[in-house]
C-alpha atoms as a PDB file:
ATOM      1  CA  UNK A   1       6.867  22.532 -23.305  1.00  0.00           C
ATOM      2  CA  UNK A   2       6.637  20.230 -26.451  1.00  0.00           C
ATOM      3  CA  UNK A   3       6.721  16.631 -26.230  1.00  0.00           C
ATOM      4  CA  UNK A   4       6.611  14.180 -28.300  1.00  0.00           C
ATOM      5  CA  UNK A   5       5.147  11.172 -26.332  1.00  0.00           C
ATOM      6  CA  UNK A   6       5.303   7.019 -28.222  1.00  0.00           C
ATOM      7  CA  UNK A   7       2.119   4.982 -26.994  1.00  0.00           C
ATOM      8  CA  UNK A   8       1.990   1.435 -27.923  1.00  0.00           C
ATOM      9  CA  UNK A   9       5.230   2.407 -30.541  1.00  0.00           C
ATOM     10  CA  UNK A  10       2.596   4.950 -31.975  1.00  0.00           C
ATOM     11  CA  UNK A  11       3.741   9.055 -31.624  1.00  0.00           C
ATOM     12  CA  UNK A  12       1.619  11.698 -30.184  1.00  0.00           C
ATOM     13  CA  UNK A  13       3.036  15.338 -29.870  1.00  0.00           C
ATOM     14  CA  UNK A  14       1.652  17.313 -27.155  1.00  0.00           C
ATOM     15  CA  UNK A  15       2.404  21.031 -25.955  1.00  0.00           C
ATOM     16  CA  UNK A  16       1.650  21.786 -21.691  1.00  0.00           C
ATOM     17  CA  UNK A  17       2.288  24.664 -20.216  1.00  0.00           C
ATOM     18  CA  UNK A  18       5.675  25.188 -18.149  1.00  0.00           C
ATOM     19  CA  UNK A  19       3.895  25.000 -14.750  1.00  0.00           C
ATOM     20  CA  UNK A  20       2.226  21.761 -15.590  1.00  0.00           C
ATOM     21  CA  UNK A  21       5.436  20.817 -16.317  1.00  0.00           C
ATOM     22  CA  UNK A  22       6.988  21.979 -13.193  1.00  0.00           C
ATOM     23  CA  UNK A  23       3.991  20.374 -10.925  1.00  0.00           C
ATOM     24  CA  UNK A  24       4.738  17.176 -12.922  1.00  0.00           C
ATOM     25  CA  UNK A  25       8.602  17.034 -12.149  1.00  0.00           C
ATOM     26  CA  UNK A  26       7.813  17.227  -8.406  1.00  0.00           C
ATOM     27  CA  UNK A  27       5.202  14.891  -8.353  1.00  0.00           C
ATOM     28  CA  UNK A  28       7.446  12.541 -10.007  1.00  0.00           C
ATOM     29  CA  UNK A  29      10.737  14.064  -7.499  1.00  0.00           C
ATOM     30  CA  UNK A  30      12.776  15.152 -10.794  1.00  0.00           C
ATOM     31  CA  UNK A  31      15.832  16.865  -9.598  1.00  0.00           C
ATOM     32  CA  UNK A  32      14.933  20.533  -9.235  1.00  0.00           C
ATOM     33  CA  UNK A  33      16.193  22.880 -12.623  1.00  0.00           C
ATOM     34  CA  UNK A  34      17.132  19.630 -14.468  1.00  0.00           C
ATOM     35  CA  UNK A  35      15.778  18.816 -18.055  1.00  0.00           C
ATOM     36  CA  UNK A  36      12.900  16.786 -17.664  1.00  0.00           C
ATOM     37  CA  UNK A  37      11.608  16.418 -20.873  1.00  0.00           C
ATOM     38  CA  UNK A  38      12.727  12.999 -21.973  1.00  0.00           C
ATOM     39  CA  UNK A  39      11.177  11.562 -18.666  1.00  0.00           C
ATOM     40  CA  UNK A  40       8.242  13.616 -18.722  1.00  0.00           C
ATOM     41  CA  UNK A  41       7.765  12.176 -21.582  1.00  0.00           C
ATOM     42  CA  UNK A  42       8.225   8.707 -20.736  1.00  0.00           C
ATOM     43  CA  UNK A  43       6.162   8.874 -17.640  1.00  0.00           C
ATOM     44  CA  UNK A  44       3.293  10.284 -19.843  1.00  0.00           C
ATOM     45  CA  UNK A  45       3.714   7.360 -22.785  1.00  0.00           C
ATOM     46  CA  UNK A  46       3.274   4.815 -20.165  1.00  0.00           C
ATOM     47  CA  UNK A  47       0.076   6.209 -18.055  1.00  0.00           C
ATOM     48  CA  UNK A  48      -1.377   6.812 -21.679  1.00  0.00           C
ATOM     49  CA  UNK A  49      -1.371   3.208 -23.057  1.00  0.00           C
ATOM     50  CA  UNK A  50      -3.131   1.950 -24.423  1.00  0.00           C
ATOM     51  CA  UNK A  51      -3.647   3.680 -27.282  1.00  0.00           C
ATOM     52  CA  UNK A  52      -7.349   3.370 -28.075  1.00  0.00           C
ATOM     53  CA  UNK A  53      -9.694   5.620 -31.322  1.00  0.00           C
ATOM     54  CA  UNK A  54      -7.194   8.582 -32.686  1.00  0.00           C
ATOM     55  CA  UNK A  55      -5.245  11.570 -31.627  1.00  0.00           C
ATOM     56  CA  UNK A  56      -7.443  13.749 -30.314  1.00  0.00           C
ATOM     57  CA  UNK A  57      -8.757  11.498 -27.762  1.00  0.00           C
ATOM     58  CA  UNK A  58      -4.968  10.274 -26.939  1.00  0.00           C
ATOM     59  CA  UNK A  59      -4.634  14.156 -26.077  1.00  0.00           C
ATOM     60  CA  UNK A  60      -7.694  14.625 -24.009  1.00  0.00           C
ATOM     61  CA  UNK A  61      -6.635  11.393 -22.622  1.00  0.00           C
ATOM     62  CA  UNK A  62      -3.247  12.695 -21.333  1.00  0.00           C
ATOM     63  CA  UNK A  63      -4.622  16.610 -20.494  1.00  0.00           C
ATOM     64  CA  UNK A  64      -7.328  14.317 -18.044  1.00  0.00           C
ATOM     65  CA  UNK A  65      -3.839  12.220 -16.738  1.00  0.00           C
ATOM     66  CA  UNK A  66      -1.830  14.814 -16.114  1.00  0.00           C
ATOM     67  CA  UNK A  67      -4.952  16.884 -13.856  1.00  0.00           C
ATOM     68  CA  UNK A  68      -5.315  14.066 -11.999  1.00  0.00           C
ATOM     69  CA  UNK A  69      -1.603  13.860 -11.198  1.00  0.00           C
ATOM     70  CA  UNK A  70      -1.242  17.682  -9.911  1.00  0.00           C
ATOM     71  CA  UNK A  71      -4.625  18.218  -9.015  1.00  0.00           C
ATOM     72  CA  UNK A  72      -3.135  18.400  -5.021  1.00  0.00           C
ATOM     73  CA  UNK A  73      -2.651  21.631  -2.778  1.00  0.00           C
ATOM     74  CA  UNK A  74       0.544  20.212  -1.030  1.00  0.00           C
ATOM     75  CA  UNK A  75       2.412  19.646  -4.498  1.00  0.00           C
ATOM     76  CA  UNK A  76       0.993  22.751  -5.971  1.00  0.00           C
ATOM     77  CA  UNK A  77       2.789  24.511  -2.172  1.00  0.00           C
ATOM     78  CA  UNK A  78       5.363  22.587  -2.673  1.00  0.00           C
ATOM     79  CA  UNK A  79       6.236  23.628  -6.347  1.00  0.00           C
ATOM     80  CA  UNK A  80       6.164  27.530  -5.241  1.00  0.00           C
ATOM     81  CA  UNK A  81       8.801  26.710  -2.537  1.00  0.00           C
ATOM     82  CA  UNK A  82      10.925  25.262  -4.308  1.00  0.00           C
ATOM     83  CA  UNK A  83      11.394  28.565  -6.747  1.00  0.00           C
ATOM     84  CA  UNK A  84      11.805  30.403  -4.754  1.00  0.00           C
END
């Protein structure tokens, strides 16, 4: 999934994979097969502030935010029931 992410009115385009995504949306209780995108997005513009040296380290900045986020067995369970 592509997104294009505004930090401190500055844009950063990202790409993660569908099942970061997916562990995302439930960590942040998205309704289930709704487009999340735009608040995806939005959620990752605001944990990335401030923006601080250039985009490279913005990206490795998010990747690291977005670990820390899913980086839990009982979401990960969670996601898998849910699709099925």
């Amino acid at each position: 999934m592509k997104l294009q992410l505004f930090i401190d009115s500055k844009p950063l385009e990202i790409e993660i994979d569908d099942v970061v995504a997916g562990l995302l949306a439930v960590r942040l209780d998205l309704p289930a097969n709704a487009d999340s995108q735009a608040a995806l997005a939005r959620y990752l513009s605001e944990k990335g502030a401030p923006w601080i040296l250039d985009e490279d380290h913005m990206r490795r900045r998010i990747l690291r935010r977005l670990i820390l986020d899913i980086a839990d067995p009982a979401l990960v369970i969670r996601h898998l029931m849910t699709e099925e």
